[in-house]
C-alpha atoms as a PDB file:
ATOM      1  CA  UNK A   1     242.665 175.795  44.321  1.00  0.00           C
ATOM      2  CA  UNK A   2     239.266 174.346  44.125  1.00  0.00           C
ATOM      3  CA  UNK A   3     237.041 175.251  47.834  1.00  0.00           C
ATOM      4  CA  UNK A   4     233.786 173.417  48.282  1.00  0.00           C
ATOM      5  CA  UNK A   5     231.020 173.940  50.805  1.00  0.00           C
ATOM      6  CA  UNK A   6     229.149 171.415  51.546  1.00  0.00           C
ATOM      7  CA  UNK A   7     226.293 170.782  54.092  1.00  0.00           C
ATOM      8  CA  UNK A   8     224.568 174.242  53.996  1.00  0.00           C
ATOM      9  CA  UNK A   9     220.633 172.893  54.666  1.00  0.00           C
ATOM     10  CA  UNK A  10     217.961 175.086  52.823  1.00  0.00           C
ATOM     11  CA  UNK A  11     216.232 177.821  54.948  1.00  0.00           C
ATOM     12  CA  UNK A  12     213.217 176.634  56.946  1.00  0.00           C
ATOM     13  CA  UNK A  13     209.952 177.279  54.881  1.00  0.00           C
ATOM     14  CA  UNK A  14     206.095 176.714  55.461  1.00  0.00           C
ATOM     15  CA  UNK A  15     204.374 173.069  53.826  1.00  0.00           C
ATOM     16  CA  UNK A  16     203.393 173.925  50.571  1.00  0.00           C
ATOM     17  CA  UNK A  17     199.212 174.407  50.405  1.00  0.00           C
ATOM     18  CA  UNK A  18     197.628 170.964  49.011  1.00  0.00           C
ATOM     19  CA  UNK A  19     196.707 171.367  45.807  1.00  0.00           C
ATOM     20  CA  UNK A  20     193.671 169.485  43.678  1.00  0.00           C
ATOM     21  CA  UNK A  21     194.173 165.933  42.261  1.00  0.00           C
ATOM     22  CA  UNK A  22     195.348 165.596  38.963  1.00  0.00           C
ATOM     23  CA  UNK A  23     196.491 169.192  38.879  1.00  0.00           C
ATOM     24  CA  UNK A  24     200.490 170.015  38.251  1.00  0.00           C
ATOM     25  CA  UNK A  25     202.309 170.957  41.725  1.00  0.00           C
ATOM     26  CA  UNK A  26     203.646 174.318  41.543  1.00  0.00           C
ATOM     27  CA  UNK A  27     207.232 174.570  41.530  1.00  0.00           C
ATOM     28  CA  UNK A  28     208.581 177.252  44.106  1.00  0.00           C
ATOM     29  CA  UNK A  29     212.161 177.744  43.871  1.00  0.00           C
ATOM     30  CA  UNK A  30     213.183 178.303  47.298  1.00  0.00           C
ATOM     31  CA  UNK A  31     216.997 178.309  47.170  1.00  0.00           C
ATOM     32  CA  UNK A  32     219.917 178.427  44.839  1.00  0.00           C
ATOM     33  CA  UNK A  33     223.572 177.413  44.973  1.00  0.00           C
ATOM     34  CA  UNK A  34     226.064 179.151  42.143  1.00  0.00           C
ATOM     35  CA  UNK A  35     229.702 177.130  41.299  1.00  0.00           C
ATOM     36  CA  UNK A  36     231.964 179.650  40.582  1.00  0.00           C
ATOM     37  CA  UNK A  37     234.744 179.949  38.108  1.00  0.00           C
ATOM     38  CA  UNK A  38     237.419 182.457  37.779  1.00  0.00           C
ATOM     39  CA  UNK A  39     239.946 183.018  34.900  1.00  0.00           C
ATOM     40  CA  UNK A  40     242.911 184.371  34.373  1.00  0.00           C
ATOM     41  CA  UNK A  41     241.717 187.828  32.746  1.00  0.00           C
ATOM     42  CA  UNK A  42     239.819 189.119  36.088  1.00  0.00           C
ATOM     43  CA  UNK A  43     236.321 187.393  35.310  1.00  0.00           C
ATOM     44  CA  UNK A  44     233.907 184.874  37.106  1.00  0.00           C
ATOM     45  CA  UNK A  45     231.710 182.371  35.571  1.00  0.00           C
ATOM     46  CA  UNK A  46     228.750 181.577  37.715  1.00  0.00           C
ATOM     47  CA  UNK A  47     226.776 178.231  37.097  1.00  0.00           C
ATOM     48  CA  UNK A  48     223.244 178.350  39.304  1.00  0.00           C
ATOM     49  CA  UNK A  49     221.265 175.390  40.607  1.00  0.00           C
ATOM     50  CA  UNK A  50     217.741 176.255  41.381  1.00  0.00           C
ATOM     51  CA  UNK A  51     216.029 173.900  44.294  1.00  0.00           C
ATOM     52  CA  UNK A  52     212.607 173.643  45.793  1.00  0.00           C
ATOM     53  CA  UNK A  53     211.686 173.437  49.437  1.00  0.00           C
ATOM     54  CA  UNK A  54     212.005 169.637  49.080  1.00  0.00           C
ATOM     55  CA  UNK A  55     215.474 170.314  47.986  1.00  0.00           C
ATOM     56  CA  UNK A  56     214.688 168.946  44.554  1.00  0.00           C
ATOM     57  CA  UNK A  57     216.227 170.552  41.419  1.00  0.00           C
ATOM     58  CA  UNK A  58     214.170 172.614  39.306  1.00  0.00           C
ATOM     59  CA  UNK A  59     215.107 172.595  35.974  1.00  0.00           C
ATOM     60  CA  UNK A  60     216.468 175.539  34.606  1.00  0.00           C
ATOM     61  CA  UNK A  61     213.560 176.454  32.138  1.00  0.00           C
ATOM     62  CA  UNK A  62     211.549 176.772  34.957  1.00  0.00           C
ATOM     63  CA  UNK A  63     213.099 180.108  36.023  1.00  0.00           C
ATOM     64  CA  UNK A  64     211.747 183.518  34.540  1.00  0.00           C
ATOM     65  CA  UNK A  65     213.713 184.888  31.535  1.00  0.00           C
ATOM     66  CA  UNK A  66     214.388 188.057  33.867  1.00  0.00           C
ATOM     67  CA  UNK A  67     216.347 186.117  35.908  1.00  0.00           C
ATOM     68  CA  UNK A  68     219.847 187.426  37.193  1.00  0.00           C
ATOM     69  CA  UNK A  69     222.586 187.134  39.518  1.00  0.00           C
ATOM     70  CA  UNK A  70     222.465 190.335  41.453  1.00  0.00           C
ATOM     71  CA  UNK A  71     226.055 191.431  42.975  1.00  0.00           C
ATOM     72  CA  UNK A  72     225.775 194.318  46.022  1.00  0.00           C
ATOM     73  CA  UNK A  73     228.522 196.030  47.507  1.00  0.00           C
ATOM     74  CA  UNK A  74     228.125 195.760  51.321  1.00  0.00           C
ATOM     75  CA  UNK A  75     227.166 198.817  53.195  1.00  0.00           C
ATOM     76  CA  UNK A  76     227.359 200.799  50.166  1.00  0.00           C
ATOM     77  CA  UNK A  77     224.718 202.470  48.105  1.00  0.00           C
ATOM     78  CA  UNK A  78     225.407 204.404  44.970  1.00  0.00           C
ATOM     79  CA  UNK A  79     224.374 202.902  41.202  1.00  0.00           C
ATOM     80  CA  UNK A  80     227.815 201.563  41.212  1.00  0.00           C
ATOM     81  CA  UNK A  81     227.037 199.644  44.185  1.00  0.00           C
ATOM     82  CA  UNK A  82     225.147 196.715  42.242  1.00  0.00           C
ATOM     83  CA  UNK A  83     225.940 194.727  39.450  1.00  0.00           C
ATOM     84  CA  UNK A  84     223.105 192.422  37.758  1.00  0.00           C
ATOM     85  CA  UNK A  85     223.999 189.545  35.933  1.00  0.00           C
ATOM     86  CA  UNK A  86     221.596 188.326  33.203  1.00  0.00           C
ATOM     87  CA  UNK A  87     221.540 184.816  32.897  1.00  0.00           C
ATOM     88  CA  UNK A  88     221.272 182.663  30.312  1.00  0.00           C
ATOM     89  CA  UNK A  89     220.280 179.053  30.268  1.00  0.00           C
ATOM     90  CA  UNK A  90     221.727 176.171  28.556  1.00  0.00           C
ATOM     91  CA  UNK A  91     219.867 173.885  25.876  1.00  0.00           C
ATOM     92  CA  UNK A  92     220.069 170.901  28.141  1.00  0.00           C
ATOM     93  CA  UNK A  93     220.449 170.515  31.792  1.00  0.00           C
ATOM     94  CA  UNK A  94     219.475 172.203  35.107  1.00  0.00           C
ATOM     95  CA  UNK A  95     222.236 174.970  35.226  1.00  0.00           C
ATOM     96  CA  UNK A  96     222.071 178.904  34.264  1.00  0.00           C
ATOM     97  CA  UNK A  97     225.077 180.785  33.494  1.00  0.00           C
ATOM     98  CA  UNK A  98     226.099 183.815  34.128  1.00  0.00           C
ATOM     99  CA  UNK A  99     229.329 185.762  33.687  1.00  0.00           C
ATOM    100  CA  UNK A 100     231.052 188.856  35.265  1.00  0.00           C
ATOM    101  CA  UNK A 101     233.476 190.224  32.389  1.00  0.00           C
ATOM    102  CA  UNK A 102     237.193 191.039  33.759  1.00  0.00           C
ATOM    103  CA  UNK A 103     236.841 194.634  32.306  1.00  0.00           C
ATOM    104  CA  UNK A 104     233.549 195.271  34.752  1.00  0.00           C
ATOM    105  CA  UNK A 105     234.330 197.337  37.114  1.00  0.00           C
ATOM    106  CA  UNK A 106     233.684 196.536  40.963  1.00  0.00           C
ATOM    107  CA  UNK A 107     234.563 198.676  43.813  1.00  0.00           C
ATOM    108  CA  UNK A 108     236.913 197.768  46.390  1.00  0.00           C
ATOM    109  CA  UNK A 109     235.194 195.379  48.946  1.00  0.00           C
ATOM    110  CA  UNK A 110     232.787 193.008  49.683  1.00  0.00           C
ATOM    111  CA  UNK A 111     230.096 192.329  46.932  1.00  0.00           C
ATOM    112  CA  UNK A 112     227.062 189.751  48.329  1.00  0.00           C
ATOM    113  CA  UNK A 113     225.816 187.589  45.571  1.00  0.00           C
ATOM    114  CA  UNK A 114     221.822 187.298  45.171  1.00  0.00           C
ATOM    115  CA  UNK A 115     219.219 185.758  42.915  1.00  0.00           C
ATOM    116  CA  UNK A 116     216.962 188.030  40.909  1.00  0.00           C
ATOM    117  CA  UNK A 117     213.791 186.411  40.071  1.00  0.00           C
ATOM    118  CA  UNK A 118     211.858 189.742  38.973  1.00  0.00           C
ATOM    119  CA  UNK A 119     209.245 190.472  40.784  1.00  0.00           C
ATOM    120  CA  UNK A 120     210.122 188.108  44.208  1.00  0.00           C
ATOM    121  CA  UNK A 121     212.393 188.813  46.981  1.00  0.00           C
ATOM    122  CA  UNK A 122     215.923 188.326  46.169  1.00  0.00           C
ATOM    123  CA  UNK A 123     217.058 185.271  47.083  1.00  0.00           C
ATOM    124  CA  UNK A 124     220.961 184.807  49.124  1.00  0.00           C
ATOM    125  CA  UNK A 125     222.660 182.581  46.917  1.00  0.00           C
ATOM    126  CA  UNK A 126     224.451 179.591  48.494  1.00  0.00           C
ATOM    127  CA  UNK A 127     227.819 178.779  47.454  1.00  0.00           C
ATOM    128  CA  UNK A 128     228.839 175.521  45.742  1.00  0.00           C
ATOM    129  CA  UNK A 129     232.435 174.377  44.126  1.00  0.00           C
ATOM    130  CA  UNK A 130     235.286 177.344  43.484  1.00  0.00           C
ATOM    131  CA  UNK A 131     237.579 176.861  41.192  1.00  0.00           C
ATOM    132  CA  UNK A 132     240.103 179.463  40.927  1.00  0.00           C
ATOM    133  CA  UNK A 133     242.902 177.607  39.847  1.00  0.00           C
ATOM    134  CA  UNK A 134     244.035 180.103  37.341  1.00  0.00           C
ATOM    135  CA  UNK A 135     244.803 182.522  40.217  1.00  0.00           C
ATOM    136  CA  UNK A 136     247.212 179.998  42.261  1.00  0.00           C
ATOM    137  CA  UNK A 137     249.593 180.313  40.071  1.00  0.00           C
ATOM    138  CA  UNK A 138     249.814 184.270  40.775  1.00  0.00           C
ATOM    139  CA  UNK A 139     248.103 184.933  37.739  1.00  0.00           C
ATOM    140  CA  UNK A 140     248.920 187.820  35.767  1.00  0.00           C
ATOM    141  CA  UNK A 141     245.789 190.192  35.221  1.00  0.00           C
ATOM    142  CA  UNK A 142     245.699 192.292  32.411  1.00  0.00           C
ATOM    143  CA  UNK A 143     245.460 195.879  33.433  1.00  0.00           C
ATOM    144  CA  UNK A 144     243.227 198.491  32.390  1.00  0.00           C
ATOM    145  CA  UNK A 145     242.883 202.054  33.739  1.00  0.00           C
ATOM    146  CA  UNK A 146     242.565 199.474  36.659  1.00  0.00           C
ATOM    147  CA  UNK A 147     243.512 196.368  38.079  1.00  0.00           C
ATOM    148  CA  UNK A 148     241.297 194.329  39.257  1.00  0.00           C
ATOM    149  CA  UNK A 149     241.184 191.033  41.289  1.00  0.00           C
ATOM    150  CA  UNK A 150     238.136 188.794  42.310  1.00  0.00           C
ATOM    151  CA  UNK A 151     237.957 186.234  44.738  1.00  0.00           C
ATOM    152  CA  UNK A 152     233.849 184.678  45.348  1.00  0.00           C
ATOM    153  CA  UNK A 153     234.051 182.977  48.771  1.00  0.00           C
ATOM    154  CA  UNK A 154     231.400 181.676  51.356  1.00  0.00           C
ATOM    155  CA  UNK A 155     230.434 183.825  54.529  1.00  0.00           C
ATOM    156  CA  UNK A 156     230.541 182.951  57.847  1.00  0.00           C
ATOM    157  CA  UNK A 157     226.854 182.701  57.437  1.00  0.00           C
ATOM    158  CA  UNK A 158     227.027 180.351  54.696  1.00  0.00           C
ATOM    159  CA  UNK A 159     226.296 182.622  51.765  1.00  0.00           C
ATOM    160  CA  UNK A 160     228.256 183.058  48.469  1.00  0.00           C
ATOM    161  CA  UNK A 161     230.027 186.495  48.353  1.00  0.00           C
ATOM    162  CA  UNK A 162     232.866 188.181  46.037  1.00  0.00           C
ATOM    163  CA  UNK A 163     235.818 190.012  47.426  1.00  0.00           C
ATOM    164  CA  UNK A 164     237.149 192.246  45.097  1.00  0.00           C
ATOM    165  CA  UNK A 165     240.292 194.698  45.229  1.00  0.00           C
ATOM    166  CA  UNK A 166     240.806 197.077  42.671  1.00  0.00           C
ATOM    167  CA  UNK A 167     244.018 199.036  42.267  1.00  0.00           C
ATOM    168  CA  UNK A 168     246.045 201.612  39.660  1.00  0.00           C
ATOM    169  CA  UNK A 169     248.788 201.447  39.968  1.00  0.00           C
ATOM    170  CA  UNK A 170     249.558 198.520  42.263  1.00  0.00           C
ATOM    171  CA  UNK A 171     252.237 197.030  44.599  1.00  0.00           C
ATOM    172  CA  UNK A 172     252.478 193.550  44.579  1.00  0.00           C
ATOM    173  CA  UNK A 173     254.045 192.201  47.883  1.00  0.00           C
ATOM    174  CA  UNK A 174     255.955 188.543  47.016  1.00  0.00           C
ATOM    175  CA  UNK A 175     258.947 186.975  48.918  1.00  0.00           C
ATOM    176  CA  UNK A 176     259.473 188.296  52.249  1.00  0.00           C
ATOM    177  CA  UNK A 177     263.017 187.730  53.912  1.00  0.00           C
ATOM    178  CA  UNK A 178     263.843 188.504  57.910  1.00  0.00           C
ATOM    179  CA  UNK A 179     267.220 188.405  59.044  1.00  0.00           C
ATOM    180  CA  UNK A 180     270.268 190.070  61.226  1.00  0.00           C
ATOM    181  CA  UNK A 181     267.291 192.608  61.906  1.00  0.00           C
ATOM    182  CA  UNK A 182     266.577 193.089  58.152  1.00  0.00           C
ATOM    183  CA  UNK A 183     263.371 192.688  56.057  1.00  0.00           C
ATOM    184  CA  UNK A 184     264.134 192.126  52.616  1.00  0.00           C
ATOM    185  CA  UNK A 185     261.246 192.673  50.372  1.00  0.00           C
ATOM    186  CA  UNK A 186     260.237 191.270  46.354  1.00  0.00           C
ATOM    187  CA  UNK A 187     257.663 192.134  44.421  1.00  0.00           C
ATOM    188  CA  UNK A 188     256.152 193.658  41.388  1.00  0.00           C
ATOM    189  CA  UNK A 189     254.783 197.180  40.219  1.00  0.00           C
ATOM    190  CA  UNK A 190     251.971 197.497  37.850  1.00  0.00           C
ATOM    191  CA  UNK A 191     251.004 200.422  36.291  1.00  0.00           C
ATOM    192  CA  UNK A 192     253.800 202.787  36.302  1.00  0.00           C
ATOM    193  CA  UNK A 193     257.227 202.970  35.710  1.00  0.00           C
ATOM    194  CA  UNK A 194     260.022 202.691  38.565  1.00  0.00           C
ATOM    195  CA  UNK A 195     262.473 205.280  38.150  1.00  0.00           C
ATOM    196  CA  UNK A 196     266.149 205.740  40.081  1.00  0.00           C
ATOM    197  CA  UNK A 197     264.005 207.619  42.640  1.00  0.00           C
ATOM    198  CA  UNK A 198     261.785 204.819  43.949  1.00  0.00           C
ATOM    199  CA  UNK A 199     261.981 204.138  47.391  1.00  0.00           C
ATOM    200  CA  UNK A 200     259.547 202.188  49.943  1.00  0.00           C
ATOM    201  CA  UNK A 201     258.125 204.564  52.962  1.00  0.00           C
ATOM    202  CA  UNK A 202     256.997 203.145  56.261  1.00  0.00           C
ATOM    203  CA  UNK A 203     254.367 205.143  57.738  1.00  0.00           C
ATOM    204  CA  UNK A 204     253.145 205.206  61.511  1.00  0.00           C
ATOM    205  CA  UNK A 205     249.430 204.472  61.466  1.00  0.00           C
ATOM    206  CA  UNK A 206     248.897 206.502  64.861  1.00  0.00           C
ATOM    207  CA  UNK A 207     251.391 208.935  64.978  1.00  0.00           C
ATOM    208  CA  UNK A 208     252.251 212.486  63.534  1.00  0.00           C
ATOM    209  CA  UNK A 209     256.131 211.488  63.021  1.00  0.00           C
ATOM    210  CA  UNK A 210     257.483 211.077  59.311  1.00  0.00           C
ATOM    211  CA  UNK A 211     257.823 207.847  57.459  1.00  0.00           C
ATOM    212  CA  UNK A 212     260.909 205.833  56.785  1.00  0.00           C
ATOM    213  CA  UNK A 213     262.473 205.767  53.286  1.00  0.00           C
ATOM    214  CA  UNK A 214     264.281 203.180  51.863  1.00  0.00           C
ATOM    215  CA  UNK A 215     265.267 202.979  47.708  1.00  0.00           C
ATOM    216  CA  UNK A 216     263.896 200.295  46.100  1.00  0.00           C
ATOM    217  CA  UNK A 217     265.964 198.284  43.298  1.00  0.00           C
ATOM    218  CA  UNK A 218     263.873 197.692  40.391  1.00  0.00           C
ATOM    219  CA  UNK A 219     264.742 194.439  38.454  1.00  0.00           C
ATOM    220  CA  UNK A 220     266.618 194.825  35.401  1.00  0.00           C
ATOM    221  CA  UNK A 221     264.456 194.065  32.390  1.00  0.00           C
ATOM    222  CA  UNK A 222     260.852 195.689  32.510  1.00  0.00           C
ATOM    223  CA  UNK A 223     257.745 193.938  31.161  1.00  0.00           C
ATOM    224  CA  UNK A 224     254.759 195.384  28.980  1.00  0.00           C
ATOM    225  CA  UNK A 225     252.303 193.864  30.762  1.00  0.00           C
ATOM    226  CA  UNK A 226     249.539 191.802  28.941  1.00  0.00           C
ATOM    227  CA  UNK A 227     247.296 193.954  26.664  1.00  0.00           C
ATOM    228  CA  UNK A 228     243.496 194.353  27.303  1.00  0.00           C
ATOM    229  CA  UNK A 229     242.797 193.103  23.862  1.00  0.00           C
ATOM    230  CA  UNK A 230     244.398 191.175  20.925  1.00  0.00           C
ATOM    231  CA  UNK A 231     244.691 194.452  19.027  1.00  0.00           C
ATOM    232  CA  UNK A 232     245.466 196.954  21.546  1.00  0.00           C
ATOM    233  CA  UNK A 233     249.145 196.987  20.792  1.00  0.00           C
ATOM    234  CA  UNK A 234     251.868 198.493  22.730  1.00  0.00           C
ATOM    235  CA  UNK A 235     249.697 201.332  23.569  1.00  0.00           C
ATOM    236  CA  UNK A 236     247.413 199.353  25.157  1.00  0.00           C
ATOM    237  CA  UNK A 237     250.063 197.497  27.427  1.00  0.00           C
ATOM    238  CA  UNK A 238     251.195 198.930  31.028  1.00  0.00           C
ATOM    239  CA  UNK A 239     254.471 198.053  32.750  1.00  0.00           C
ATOM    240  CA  UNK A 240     255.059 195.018  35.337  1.00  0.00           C
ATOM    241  CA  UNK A 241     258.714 194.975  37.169  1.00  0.00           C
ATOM    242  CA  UNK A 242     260.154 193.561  39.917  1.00  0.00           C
ATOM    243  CA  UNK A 243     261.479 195.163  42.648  1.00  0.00           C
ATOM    244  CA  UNK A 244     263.885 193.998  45.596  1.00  0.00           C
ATOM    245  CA  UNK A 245     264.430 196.478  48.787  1.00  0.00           C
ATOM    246  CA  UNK A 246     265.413 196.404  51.804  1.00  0.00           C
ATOM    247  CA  UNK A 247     264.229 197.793  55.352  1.00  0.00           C
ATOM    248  CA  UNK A 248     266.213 197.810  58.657  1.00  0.00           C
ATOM    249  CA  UNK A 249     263.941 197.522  61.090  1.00  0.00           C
ATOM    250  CA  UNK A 250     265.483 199.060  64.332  1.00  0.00           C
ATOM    251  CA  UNK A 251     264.546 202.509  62.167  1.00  0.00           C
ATOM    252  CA  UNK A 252     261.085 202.072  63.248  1.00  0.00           C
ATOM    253  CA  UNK A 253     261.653 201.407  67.238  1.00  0.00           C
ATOM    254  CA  UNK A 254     261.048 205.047  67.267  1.00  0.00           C
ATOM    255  CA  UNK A 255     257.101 203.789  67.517  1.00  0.00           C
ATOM    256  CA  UNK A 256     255.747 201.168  69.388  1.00  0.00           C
ATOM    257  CA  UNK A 257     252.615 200.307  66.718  1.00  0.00           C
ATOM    258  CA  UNK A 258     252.106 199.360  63.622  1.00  0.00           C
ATOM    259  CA  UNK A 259     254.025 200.742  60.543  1.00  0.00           C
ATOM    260  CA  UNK A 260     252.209 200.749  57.128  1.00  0.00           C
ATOM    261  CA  UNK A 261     254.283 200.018  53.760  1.00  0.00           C
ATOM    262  CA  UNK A 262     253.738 202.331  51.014  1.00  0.00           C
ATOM    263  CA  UNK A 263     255.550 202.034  47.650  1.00  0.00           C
ATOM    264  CA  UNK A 264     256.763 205.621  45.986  1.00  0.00           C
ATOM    265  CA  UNK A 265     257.442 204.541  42.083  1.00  0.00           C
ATOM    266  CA  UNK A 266     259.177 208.082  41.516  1.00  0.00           C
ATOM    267  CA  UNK A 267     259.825 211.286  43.629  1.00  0.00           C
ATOM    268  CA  UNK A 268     257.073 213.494  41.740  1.00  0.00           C
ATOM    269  CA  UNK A 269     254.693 210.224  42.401  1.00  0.00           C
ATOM    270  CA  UNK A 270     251.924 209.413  44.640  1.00  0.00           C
ATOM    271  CA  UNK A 271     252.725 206.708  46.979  1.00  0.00           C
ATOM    272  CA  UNK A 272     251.252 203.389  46.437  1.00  0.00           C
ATOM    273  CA  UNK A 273     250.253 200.605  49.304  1.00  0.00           C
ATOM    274  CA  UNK A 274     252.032 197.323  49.153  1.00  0.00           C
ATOM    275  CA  UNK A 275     249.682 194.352  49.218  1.00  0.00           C
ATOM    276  CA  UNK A 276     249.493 190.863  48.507  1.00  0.00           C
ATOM    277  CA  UNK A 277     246.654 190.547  46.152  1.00  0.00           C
ATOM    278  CA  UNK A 278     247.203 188.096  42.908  1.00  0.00           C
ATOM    279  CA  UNK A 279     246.452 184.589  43.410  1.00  0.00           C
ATOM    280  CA  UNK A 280     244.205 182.915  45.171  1.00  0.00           C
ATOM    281  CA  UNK A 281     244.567 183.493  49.107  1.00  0.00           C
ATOM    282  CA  UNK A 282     241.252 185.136  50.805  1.00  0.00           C
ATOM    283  CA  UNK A 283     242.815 186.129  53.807  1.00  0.00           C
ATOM    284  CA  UNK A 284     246.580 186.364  54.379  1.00  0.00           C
ATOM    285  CA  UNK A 285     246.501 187.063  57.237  1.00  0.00           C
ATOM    286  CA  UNK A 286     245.019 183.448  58.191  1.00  0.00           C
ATOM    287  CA  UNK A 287     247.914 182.184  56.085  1.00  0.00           C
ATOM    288  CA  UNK A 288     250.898 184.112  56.256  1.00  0.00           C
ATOM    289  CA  UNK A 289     252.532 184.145  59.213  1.00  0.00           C
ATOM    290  CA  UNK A 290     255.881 185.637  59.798  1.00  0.00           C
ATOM    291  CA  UNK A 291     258.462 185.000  63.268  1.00  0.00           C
ATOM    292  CA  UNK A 292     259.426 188.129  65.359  1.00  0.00           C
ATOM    293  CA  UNK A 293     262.893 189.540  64.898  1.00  0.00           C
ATOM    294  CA  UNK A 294     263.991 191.175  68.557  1.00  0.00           C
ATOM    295  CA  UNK A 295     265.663 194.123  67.706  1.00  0.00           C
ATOM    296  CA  UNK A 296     267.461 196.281  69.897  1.00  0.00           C
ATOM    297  CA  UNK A 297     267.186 199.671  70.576  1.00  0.00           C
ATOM    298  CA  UNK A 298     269.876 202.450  71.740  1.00  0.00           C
ATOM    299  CA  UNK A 299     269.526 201.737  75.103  1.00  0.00           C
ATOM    300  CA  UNK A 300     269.864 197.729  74.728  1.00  0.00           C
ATOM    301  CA  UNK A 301     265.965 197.076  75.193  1.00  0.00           C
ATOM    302  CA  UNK A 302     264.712 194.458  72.584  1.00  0.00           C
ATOM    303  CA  UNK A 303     261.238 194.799  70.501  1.00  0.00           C
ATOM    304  CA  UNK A 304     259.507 192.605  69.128  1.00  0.00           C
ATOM    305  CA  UNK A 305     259.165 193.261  65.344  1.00  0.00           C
ATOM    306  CA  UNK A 306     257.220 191.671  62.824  1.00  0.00           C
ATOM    307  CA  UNK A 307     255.451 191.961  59.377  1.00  0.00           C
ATOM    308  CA  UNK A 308     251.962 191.106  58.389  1.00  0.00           C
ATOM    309  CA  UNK A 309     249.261 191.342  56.104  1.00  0.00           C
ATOM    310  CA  UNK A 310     245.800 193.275  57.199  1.00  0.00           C
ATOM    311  CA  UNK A 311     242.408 192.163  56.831  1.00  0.00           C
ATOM    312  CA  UNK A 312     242.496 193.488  53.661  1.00  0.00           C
ATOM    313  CA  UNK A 313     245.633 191.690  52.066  1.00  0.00           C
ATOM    314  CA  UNK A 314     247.946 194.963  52.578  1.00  0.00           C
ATOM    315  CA  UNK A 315     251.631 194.697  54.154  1.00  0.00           C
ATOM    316  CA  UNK A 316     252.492 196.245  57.572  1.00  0.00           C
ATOM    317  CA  UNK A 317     254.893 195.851  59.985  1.00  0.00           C
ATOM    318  CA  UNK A 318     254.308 195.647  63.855  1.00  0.00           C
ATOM    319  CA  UNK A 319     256.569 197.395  66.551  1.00  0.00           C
ATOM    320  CA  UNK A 320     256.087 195.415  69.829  1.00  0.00           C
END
């Protein structure tokens, strides 16, 4: 899916002083705008136009050597918390590149994307064309210690920002089925093997009371999972399979409030949230919208119940 913004007008800025006859204007870069590319390994190619205050392009040469794309993790501080992105520019043309390597690691959240020009102030970048059609597809990351997903979209501001999720193991949510008071669930696990033990828990956000277990089928045939590297052989490889399971939903009328999913792969195993993560989709829960099943209780009183994704991409269920 390729997202453009368009129509973002460059910050207000003084007149530029006069300067003498004959004498070369200097050229003030006063804003930038990055396109943004993401592939199918995790990574994001960033191609910046620099403008003046006249909204003019500056040529890329123009720009220090030091310059970078600076990534910060909002509200977080930490030397993990930014990433700076040298970049490089082309022989010809008006764009510099920079690129954010699938195997870097970003913490979970919401990274806001800056120019680095050395010694000025860092400068918001502005957000141009996204193309991240090798994620609508439900790409298939290869996994690390880590997987990790990146999605660079514009702010309600009008800025260019980066979410990023990063998971190990990880619980892919896909079709979702409601009927005759069921919710049938597929998906896929990354990271760690399902074993006869697996089951799905429902968990009360606001309550003390224990969770719901249901098994979960894994599929059949298990896959190794892409490798990190062309030589990393099977070693290097981590198991993707599909699940199917299935979750009656008058076994959570015993709270009115929202249930959170959780995916056990084995007994002896830490649970794992389900989420919705791998392709292209900012926000599901702009975009996925699921009916209300009325189920009824023991004493004949119906609830509504439905499922839904959070604000950040993860499955839970709702207990009207």
């Amino acid at each position: 899916m390729i997202q453009e913004h368009l129509g973002t007008p460059p910050r207000a800025v003084p007149a530029p002083a006069p300067h003498r006859a004959g004498a070369p204007a200097a050229r003030r870069i006063d804003h930038a705008r990055a396109d943004c590319t993401a592939d199918s390994r995790g990574g994001l190619a960033f191609a910046v136009r620099l403008f003046d205050e006249t909204a003019a392009d500056v040529p890329a040469h123009e720009a220090p050597e030091s310059a970078a794309v600076l990534l910060r993790l909002r509200q977080q501080h930490g030397p993990d918390a930014t990433v700076r992105l040298p970049l490089a520019r082309a022989e010809a043309g008006e764009t510099l590149h920079a690129t954010l390597a699938g195997t870097a690691l970003l913490r979970e959240g919401r990274w806001d994307a800056h120019l680095d020009l050395g010694d000025e102030e860092l400068l918001r970048l502005l957000p141009g064309m996204n193309d991240l059609r090798s994620l609508a597809a439900g790409a298939t990351f290869p996994a690390h210690a880590w997987l990790g997903v990146r999605i660079p979209y514009t702010t309600k501001h009008g800025n260019l920002s980066v979410r990023a999720w990063l998971r190990r193991p990880h619980a892919e949510a896909g079709a979702l089925h409601l009927a005759d008071g069921v919710m049938e669930l597929h998906g896929t696990f990354h990271g760690v093997r399902l074993d006869t033990t697996a089951h799905l828990e429902a968990r009360p956000r606001d309550a003390a009371a224990a969770p719901v277990r249901v098994p979960v089928r894994p599929d059949t045939e298990e896959h190794p999972g892409q490798a990190t590297a062309p030589d990393d052989g099977p070693e290097g490889r981590h198991p993707v399979r599909g699940f199917t399971t299935e979750l009656p939903l008058d076994a959570l009328l015993s709270f009115g409030g929202v249930w959170d999913l959780w995916l056990r792969p084995a007994e002896n195993e830490e649970p794992v949230r389900v989420a919705r993560i791998l392709d292209d989709v900012l926000n599901k829960k702009r975009v996925f919208s699921y009916p209300a099943q009325q189920v009824t209780d023991g004493d004949g009183t119906a609830h509504p119940v439905r499922p839904y994704y959070t604000v950040n991409n993860n499955l839970s269920v709702e207990v009207g």
